[in-house]
N, C-alpha and C. Protein backbone atom coordinates (compact mmCIF):
# COMPACT_ATOMS: atom_id res chain seq x y z
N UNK A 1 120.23 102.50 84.80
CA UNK A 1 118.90 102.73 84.24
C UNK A 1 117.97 103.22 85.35
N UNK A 2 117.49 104.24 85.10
CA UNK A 2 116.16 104.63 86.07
C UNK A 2 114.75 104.04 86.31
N UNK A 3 114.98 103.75 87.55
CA UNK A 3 113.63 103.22 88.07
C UNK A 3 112.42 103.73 87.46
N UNK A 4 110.98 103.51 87.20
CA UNK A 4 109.84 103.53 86.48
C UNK A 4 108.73 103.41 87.66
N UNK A 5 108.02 104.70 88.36
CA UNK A 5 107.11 104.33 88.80
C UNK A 5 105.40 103.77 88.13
N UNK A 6 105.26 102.89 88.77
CA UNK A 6 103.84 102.07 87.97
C UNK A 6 102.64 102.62 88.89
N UNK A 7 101.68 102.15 88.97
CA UNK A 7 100.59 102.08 89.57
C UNK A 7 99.30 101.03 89.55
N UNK A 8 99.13 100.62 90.13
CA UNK A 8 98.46 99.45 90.65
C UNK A 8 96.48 99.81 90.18
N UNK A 9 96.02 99.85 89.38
CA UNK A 9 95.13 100.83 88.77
C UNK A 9 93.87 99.51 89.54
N UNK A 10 94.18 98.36 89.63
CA UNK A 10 93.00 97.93 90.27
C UNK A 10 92.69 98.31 91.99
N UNK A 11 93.71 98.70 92.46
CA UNK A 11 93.84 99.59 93.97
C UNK A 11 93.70 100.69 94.12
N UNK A 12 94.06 101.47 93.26
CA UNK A 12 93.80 102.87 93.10
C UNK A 12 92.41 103.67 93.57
N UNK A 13 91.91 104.31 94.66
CA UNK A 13 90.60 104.73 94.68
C UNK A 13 90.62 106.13 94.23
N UNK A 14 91.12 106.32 93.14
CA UNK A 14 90.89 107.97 92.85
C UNK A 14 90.99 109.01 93.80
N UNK A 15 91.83 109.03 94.83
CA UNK A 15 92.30 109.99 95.64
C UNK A 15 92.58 111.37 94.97
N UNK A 16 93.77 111.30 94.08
CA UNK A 16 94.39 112.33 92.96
C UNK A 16 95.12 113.07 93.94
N UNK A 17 95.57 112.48 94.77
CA UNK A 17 96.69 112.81 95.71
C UNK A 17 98.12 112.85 95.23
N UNK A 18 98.43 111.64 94.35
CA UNK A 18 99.79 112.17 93.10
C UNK A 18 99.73 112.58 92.58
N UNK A 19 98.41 112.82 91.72
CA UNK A 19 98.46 113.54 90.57
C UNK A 19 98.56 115.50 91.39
N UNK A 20 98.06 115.54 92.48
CA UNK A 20 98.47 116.92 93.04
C UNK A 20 100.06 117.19 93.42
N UNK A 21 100.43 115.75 93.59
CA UNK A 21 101.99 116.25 94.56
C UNK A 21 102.38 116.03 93.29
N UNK A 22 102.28 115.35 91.83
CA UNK A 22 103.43 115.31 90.78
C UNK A 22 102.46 115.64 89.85
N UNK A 23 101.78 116.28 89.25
CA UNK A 23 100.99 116.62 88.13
C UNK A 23 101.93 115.67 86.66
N UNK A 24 103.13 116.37 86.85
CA UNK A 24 104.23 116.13 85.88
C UNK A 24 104.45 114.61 85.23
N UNK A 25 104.59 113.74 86.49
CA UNK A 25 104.28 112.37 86.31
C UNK A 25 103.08 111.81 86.19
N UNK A 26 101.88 112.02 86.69
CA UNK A 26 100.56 111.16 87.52
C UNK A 26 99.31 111.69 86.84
N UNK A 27 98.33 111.46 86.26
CA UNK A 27 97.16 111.95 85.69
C UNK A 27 95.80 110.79 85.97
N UNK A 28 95.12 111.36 86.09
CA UNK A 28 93.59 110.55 86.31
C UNK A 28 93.20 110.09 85.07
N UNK A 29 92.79 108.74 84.61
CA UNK A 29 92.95 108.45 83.41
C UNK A 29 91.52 108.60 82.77
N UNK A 30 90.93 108.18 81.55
CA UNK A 30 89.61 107.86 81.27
C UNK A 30 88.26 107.49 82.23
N UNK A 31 88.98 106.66 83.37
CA UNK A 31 88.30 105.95 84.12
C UNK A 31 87.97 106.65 85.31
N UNK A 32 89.00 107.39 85.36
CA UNK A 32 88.98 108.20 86.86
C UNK A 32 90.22 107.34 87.84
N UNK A 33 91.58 107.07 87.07
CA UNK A 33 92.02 105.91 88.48
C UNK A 33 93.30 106.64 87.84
N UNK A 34 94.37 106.94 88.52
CA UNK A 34 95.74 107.47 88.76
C UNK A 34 96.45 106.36 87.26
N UNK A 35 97.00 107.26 86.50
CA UNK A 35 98.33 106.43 85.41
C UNK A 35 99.52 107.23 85.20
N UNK A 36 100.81 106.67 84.95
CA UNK A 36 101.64 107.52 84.69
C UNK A 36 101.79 107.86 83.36
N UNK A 37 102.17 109.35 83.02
CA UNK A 37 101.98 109.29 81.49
C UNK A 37 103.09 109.57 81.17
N UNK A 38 104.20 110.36 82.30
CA UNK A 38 105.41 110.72 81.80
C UNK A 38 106.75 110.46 83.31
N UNK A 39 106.99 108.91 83.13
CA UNK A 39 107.79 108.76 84.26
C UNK A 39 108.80 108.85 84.75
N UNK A 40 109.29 109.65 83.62
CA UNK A 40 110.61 110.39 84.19
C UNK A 40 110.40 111.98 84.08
N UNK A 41 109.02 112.63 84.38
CA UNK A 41 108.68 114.12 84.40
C UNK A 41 109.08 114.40 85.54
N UNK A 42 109.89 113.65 86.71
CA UNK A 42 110.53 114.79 87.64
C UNK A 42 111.40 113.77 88.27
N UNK A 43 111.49 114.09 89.51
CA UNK A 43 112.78 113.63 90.18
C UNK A 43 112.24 112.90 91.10
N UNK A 44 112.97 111.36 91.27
CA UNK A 44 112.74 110.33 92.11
C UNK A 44 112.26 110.91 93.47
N UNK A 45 112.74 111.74 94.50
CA UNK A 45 112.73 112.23 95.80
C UNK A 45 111.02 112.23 95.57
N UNK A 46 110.61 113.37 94.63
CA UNK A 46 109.44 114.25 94.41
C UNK A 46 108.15 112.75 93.89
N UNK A 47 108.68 111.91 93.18
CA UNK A 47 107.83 110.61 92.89
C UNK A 47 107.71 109.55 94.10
N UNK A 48 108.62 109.40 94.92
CA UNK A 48 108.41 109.04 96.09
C UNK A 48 107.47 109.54 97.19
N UNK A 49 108.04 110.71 97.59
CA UNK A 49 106.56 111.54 98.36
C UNK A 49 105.58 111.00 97.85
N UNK A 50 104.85 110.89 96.48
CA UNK A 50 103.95 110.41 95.68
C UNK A 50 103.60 109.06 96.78
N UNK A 51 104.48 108.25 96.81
CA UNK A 51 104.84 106.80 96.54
C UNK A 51 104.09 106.39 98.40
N UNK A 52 104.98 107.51 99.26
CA UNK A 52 104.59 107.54 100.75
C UNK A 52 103.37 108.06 100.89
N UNK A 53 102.86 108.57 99.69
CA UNK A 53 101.75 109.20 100.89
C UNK A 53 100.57 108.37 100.18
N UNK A 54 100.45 107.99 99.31
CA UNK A 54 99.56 106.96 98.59
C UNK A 54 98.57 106.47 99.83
N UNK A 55 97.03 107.22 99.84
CA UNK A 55 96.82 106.14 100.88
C UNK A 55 96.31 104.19 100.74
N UNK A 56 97.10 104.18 99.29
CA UNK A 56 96.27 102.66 99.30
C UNK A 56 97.55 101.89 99.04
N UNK A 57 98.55 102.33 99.11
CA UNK A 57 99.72 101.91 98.71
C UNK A 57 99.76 101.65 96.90
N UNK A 58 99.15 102.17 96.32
CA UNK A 58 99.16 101.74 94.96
C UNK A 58 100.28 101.95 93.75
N UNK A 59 101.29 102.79 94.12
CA UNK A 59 102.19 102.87 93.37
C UNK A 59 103.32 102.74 94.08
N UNK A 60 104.43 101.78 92.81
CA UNK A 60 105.84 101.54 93.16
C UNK A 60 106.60 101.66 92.20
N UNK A 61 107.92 101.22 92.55
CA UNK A 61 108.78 101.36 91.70
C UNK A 61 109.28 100.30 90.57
N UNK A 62 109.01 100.41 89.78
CA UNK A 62 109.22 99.13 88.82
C UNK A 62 111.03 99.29 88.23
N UNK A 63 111.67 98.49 88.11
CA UNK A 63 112.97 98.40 87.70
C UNK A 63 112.92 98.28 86.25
C-alpha cells in the first residue's frame, strides 16, 4: 500500500513552496495553509523534495 503524504495545517505558514514543487499533489486551501487534494498525483521521489524542503517541517508521510 502506498504511503499518503499529510500536512500538519496548524504548522504550515503558507510558504506555497509544495504547492510550487507538486502543484499535482499540494494546494493552498480556503484558509491560505498547504492541503493535499490528490495524494497519489505524482511520484513519491517528487512528494518528498516537497517533504525536504518544507521550511517548517510540516508535511510527512502517513502509512
Amino acid at each position: 500500500m502506498a504511503r499518503t503524504p499529510v500536512v500538519d495545517q496548524d504548522t504550515c505558514i503558507s510558504c506555497n513552496l509544495c504547492v510550487d514543487l507538486v502543484p499535482e499533489v499540494f494546494k493552498l486551501n480556503e484558509d491560505g495553509v498547504a492541503e493535499v487534494y490528490a495524494p497519489q498525483g505524482a511520484a513519491e521521489e517528487k512528494i518528498q523534495d516537497a517533504i525536504d524542503n518544507c521550511p517548517v517541517s510540516c508535511i510527512a508521510w502517513e502509512d
